[in-house]
Protein backbone atom coordinates (compact mmCIF):
# COMPACT_ATOMS: atom_id res chain seq x y z
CA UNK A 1 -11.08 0.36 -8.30
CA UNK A 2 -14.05 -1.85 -8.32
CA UNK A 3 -13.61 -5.50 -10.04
CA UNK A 4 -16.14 -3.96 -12.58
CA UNK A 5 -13.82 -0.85 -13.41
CA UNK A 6 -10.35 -2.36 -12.80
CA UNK A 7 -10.27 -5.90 -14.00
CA UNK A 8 -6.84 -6.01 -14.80
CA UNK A 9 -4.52 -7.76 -11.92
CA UNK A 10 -1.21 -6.64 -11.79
CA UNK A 11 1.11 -8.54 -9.66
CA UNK A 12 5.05 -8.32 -8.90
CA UNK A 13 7.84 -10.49 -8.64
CA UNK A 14 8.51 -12.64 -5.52
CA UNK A 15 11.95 -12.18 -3.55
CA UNK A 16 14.45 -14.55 -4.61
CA UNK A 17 15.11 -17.68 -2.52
CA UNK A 18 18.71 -17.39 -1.70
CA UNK A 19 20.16 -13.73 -0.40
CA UNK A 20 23.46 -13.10 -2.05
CA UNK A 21 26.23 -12.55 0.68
CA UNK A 22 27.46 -9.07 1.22
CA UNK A 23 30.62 -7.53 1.96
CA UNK A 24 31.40 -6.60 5.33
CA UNK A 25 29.23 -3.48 6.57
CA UNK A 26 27.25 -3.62 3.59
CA UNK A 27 23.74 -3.73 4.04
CA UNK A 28 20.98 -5.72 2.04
CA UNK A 29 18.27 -4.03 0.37
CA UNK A 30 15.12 -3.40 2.03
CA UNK A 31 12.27 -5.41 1.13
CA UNK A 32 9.21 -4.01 0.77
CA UNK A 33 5.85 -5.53 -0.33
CA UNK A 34 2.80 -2.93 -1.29
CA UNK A 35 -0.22 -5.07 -0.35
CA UNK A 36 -3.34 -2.67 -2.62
CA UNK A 37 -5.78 -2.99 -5.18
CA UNK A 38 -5.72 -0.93 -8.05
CA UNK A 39 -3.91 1.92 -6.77
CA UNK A 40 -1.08 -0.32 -6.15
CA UNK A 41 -1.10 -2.31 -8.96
CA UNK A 42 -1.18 0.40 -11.43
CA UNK A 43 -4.50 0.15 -12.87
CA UNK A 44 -4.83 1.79 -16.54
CA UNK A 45 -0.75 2.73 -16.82
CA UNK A 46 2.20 1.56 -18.04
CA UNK A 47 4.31 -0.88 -16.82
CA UNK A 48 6.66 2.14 -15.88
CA UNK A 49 4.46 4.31 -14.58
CA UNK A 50 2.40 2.49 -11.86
CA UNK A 51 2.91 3.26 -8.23
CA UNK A 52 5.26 1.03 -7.36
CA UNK A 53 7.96 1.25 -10.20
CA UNK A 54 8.18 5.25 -9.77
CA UNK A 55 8.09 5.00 -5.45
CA UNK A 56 10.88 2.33 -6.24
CA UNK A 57 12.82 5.21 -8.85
CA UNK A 58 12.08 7.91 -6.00
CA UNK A 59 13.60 5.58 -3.32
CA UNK A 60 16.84 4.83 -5.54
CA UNK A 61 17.40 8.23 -6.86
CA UNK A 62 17.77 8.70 -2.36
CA UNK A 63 20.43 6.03 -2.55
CA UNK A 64 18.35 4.13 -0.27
CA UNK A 65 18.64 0.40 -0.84
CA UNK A 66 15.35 -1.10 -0.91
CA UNK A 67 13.11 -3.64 -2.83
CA UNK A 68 9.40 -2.73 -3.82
CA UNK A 69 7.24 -5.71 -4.81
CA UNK A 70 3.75 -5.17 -5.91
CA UNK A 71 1.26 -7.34 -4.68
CA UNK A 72 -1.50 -5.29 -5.53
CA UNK A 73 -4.53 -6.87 -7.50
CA UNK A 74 -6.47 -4.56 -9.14
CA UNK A 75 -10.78 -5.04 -7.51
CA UNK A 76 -8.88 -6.55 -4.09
CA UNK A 77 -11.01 -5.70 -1.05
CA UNK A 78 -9.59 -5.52 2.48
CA UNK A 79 -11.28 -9.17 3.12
CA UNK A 80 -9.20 -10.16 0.11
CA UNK A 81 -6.01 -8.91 0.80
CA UNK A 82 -6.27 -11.09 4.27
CA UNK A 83 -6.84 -14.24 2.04
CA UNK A 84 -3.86 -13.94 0.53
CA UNK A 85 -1.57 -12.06 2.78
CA UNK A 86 0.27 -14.94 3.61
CA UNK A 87 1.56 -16.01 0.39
CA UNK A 88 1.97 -12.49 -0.91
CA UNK A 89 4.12 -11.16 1.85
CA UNK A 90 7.07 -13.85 1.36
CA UNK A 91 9.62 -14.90 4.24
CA UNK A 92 11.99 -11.92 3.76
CA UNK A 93 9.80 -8.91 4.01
CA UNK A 94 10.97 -6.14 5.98
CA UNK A 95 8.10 -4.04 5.20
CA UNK A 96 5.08 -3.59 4.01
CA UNK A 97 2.76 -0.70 2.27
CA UNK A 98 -1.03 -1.61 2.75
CA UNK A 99 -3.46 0.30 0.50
CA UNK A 100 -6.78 -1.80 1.16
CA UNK A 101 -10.32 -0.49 1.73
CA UNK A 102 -11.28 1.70 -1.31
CA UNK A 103 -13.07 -0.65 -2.79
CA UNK A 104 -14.98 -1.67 0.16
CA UNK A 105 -16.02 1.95 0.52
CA UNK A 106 -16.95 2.02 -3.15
CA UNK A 107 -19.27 -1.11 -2.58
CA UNK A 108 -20.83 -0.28 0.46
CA UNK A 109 -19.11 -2.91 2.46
CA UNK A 110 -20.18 -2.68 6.22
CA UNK A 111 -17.07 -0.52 7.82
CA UNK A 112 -16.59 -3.31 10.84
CA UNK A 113 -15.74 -5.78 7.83
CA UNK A 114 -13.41 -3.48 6.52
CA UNK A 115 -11.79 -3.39 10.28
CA UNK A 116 -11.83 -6.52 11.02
CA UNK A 117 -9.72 -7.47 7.89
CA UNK A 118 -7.31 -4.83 8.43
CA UNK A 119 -6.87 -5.25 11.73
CA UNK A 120 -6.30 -9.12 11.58
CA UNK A 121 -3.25 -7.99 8.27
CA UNK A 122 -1.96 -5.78 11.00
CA UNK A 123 -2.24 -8.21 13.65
CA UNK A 124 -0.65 -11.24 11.48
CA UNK A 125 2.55 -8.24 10.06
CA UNK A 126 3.23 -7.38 13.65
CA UNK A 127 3.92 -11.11 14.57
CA UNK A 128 6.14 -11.56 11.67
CA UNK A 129 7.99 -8.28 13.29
CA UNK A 130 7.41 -6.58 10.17
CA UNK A 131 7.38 -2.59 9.94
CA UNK A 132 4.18 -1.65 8.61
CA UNK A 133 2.93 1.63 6.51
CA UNK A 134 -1.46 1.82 7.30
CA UNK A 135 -2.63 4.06 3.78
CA UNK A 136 -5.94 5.36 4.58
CA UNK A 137 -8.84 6.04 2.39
CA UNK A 138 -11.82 8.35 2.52
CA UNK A 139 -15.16 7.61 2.18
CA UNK A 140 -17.42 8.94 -0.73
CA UNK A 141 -19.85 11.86 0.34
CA UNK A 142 -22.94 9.74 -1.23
CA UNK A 143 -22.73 6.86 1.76
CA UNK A 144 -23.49 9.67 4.54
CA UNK A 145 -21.69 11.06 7.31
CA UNK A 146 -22.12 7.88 9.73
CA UNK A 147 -20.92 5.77 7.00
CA UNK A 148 -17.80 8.14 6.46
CA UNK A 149 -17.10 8.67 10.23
CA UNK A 150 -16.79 5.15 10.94
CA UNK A 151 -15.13 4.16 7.78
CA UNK A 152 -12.30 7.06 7.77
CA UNK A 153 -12.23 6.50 11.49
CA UNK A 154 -10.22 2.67 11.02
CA UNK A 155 -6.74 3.87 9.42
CA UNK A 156 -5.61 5.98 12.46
CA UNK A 157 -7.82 3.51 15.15
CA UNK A 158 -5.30 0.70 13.75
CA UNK A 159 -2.29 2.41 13.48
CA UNK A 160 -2.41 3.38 17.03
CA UNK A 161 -3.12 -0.10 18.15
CA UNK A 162 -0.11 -1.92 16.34
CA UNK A 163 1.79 1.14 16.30
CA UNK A 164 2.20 1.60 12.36
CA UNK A 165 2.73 4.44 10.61
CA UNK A 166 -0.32 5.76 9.04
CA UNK A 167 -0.46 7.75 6.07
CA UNK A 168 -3.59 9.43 6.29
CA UNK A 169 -5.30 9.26 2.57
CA UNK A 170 -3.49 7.48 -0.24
CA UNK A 171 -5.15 9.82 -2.87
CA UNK A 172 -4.12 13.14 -1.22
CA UNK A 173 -3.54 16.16 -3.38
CA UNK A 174 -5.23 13.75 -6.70
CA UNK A 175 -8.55 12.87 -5.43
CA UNK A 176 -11.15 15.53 -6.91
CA UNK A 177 -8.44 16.85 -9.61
CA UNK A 178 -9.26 16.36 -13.53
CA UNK A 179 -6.16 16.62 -14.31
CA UNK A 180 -4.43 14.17 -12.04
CA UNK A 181 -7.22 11.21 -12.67
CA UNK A 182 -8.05 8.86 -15.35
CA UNK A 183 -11.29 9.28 -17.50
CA UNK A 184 -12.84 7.20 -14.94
CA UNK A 185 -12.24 9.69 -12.13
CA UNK A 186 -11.04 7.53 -9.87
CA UNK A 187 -7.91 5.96 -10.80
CA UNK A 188 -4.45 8.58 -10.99
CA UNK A 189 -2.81 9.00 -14.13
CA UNK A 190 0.76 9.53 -14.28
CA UNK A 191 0.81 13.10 -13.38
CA UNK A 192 -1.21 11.94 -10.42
CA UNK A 193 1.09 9.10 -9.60
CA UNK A 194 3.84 11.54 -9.52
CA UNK A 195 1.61 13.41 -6.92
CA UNK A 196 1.02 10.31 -4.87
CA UNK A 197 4.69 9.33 -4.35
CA UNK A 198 5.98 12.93 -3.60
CA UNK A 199 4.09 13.15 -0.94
CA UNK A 200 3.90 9.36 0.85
CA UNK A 201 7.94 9.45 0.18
CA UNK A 202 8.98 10.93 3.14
CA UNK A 203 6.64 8.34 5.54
CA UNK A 204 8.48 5.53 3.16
CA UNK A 205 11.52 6.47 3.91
CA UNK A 206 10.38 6.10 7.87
CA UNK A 207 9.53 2.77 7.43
CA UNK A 208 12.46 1.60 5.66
CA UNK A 209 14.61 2.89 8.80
CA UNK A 210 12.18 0.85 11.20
CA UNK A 211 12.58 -1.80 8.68
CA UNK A 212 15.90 -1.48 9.51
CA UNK A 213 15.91 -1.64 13.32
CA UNK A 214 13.94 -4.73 12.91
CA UNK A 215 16.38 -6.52 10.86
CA UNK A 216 19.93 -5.17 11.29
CA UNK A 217 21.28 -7.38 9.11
């Protein structure tokens, strides 16, 4: 997760310029942008078998018509994925996924950093009336209990402020499980990835229908 374990950037297509018109009472795809680091962009996987190509085969085998983009870059902190919010959440975004803050955690960044740059994403998405997903992360035992209660303590603090959904911990059920992680512990292997979009699927699906009553058309 950290630049000097994931140094590979992984980055998705933009939305195309034009929409293509659609027959009456037909509506256009979802689009969805996963703003992450590593976990997003699919550190150590195949194209195929990164987060956002299987959450965008889970969503389709629904029939749900929706768009994932990955914009996740693979070392990103949370101060990082502000920098470049703008340009990586296009005009035409319905929704967005943000998986930020592990690698703060892993670095020891000071957690009011961390909130500050999450809060000002959330802040910036809410004005663009865009349905937002808050992933959370926890904090590694090793930083101490003051250090974890104030870090863990910003994903549900923020979605209750700008009334996102919040998906508590973005590793859940992988975290902690040999057999679910890459050799460096830390990063899910495709097993794991399977793991991950099982169980954020169903909060997905809630923000593609808020997606939806934010942009009928």
């Amino acid at each position: 997760m950290g630049r000097q374990i994931a140094i590979v950037a992984v980055f998705g297509a933009s939305f195309g310029i034009a929409a293509q018109a659609q027959p009456a009472g037909v509506r256009s795809p979802v689009k969805i942008v996963a703003l992450g680091d590593s976990l997003t962009a699919g550190y150590g996987l195949s194209a195929k078998d990164g987060f956002v190509p299987r959450l965008q085969a889970a969503v389709t085998a629904k029939g749900i018509a929706a768009e994932v983009v990955n914009a996740g870059v693979s070392g990103d902190t949370s101060s990082d994925g502000l920098a470049r919010l703008d340009w990586s959440v296009p005009q035409g975004t319905a929704a967005v996924i943000v998986e930020l803050g592990a690698n703060d955690m892993l670095r020891g960044i000071k957690p009011q950093i961390t909130r500050d740059a999450l809060d000002a994403i959330l802040k910036r998405l809410s004005t663009r009336h865009i349905a937002v997903l808050l992933s959370g992360m926890r904090a590694a035992p090793n930083l101490g209990a003051d250090y974890g209660k104030a870090f863990e303590a910003i994903y549900p603090d923020l979605a209750a402020k700008y009334g996102a959904l919040l998906y508590p911990f973005f590793l859940d059920g992988v975290a902690g499980n040999l057999k679910l992680v890459q050799p460096d512990g830390l990063h899910p292997n495709p097993s794991g990835v399977g793991v991950i979009v099982e169980r954020i699927l169903p909060k997905v699906e809630e923000l593609i229908t808020r997606a939806q009553a934010l942009h009928p058309s």
